[in-house]
Protein backbone atom coordinates (compact mmCIF):
# COMPACT_ATOMS: atom_id res chain seq x y z
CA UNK A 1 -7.55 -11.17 -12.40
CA UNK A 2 -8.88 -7.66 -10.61
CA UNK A 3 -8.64 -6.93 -7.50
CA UNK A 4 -11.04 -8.71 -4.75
CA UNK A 5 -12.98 -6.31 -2.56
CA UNK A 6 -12.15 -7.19 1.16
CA UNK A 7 -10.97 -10.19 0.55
CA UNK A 8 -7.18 -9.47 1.53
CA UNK A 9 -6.80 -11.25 4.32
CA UNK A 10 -4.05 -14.39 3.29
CA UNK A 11 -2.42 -12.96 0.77
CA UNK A 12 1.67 -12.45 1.36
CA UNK A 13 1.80 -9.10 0.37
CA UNK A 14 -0.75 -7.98 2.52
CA UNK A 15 1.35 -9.21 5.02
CA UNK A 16 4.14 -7.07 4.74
CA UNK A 17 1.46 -3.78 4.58
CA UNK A 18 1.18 -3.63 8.40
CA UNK A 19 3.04 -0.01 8.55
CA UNK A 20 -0.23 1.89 9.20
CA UNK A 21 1.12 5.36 10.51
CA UNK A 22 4.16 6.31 9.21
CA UNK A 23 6.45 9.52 10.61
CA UNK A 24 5.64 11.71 7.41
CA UNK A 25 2.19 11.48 8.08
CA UNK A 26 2.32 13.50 10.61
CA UNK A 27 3.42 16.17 9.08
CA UNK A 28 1.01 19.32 8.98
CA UNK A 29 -0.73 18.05 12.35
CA UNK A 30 1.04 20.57 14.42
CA UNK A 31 -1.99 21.87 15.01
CA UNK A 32 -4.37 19.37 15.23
CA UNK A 33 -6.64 19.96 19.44
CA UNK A 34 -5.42 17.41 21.67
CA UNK A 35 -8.77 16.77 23.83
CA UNK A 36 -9.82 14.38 25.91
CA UNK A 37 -12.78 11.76 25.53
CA UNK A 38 -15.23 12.73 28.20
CA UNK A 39 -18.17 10.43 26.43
CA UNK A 40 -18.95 6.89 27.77
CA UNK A 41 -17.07 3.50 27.07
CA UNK A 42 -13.56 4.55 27.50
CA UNK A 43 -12.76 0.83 27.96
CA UNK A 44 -15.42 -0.60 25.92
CA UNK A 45 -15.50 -0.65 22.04
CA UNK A 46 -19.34 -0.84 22.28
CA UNK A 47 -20.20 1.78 24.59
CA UNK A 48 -21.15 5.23 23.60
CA UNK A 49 -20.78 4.76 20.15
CA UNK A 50 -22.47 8.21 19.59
CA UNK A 51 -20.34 9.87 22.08
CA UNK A 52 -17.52 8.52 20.10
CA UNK A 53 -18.37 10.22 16.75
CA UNK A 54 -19.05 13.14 18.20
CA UNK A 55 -15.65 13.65 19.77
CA UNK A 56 -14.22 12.83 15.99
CA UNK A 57 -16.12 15.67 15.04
CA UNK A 58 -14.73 18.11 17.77
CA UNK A 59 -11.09 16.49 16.24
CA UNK A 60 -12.33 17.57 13.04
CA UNK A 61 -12.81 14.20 11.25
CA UNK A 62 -16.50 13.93 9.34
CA UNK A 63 -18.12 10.77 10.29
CA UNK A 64 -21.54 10.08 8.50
CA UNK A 65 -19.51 8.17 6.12
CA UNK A 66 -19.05 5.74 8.73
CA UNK A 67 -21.69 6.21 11.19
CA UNK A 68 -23.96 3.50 10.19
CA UNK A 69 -21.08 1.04 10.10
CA UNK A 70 -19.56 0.09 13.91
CA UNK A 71 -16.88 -1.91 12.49
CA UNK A 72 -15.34 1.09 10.68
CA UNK A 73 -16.97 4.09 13.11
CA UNK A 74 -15.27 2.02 15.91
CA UNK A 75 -11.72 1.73 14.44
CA UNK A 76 -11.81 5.07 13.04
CA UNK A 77 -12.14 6.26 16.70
CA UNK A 78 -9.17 4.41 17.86
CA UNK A 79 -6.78 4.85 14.80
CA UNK A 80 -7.83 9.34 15.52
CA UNK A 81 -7.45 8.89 19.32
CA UNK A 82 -4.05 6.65 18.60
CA UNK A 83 -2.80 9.88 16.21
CA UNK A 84 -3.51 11.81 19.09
CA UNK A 85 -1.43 10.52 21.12
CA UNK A 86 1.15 9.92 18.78
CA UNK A 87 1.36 13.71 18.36
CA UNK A 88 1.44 14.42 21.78
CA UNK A 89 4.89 11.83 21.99
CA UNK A 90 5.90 13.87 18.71
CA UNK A 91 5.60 17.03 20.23
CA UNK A 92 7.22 16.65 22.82
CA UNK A 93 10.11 14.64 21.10
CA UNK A 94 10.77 17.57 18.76
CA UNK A 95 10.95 19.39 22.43
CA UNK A 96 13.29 16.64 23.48
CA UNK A 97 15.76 16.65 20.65
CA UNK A 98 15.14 20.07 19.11
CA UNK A 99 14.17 19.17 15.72
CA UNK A 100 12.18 17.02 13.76
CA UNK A 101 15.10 15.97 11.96
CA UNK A 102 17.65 14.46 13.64
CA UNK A 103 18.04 10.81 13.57
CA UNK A 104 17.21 10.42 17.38
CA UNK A 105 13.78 11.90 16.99
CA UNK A 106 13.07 9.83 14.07
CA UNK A 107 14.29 6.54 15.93
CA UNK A 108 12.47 7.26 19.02
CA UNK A 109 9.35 8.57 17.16
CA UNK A 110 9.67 5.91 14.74
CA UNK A 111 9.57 3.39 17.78
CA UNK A 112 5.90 5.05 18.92
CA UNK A 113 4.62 4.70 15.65
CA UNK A 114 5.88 1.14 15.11
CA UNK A 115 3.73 0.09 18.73
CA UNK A 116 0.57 1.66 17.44
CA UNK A 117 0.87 0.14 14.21
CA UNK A 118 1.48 -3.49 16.38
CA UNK A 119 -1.70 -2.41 18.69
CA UNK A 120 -4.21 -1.41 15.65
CA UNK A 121 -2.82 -4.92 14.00
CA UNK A 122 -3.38 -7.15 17.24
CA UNK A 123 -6.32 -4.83 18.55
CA UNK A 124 -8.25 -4.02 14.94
CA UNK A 125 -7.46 -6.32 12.06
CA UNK A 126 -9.82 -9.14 11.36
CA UNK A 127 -8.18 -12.34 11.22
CA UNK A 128 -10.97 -14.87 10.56
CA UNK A 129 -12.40 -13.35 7.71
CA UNK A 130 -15.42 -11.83 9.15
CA UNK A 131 -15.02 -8.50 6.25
CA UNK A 132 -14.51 -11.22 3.61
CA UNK A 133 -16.91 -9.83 0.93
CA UNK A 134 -19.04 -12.55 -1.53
CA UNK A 135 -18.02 -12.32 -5.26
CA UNK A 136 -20.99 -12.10 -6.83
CA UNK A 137 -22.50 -9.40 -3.65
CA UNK A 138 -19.43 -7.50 -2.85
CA UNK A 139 -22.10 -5.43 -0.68
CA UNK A 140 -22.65 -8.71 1.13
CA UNK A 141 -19.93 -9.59 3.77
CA UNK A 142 -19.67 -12.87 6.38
CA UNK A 143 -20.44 -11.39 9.03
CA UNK A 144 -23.74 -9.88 6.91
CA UNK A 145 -24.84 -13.74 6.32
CA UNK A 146 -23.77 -14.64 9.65
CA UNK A 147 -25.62 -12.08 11.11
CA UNK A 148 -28.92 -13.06 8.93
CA UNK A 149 -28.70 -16.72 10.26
CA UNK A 150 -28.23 -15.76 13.96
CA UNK A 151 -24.53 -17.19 13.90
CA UNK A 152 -21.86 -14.67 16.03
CA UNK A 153 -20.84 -12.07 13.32
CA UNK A 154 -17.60 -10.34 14.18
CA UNK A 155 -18.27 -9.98 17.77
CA UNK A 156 -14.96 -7.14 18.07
CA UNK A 157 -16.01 -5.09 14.97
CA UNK A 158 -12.70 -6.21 13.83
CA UNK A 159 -11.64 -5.01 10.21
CA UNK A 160 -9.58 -5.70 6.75
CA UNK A 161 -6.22 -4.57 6.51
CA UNK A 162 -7.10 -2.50 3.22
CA UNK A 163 -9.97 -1.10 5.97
CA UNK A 164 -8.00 0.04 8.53
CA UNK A 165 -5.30 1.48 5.87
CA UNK A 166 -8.21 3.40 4.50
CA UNK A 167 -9.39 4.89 7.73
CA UNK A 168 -5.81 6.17 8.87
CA UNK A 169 -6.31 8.19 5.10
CA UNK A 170 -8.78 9.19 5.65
CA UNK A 171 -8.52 10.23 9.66
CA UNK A 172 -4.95 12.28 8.46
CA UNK A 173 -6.54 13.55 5.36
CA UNK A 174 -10.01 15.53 7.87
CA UNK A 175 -7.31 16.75 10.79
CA UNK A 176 -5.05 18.13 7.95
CA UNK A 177 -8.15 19.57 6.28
CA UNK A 178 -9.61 20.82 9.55
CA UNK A 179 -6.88 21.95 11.54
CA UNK A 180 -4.47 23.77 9.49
């Protein structure tokens, strides 16, 4: 049987793919900007959604891929802003210990990465199946028919696992690109 699209959100080895930044991936971000947000909704996921894709842009990430979609334009925010500050703990780790090599650094960095990967799994994955495509409409998700029939439709912009691993790709692959 082939692969369902978005439709990974039971299945036990799924599960076990919760490991969304890893310490390797951060290699060749050494200079990637480290800015801060000065658009609206620093609290709020809804708020200054624009403001929000144009500070990915300033990061160097292209977003009119997922612009039109707040679920994913919305995560891919948080997963960049969460490798910013993951850098800034690597940086000054490397400072710390002296190398990027030494078991210490990759323990404690290791540790960082292992409580953003928690936060974008208790924060950003959709647990109630809200991304859950149809079968026969892959293009057609719940919260789509929810939406059409006036029902609450994914009311955190919440996202599939195979989403979210997706965006961090993609948000390592456009600061590498960018920023080297």
């Amino acid at each position: 049987m082939s692969e369902l699209p978005n439709n990974d959100f039971e299945t036990n080895e799924q599960r076990g793919e919760r490991e969304y930044l890893k310490i390797e991936d951060f290699e060749g971000l050494e200079n990637i900007p480290i800015l801060p947000y000065e658009g609206e909704g620093q609290t709020s996921f809804r708020a200054g959604y624009e403001d929000k894709m144009k500070y990915l842009n300033k990061l160097g990430i292209e977003t009119t891929k997922y612009e039109n979609d707040k679920s994913m334009g919305g995560t891919l925010f948080i997963i960049a802003t969460d490798i910013v500050i993951a850098e800034i703990f690597r940086r000054d780790a490397i400072k710390y210990f002296g190398s990027s090599t030494t078991k210490e650094y990759r323990d404690y960095f290791g540790k960082v990465l292992a409580e953003s990967n928690l936060k974008l799994e208790e924060a950003r994955l959709d647990k109630f199946g809200y991304r859950r495509s149809l079968l026969s409409e892959p293009e057609t998700r719940n919260e789509d028919l929810r939406s059409k029939l006036r029902f609450s439709n994914n009311p955190q912009k919440k996202i599939s696992n195979s989403e979210i691993h997706e965006l961090v790709g993609y948000a390592l692959s456009e600061l590498k690109k960018n920023n080297s």
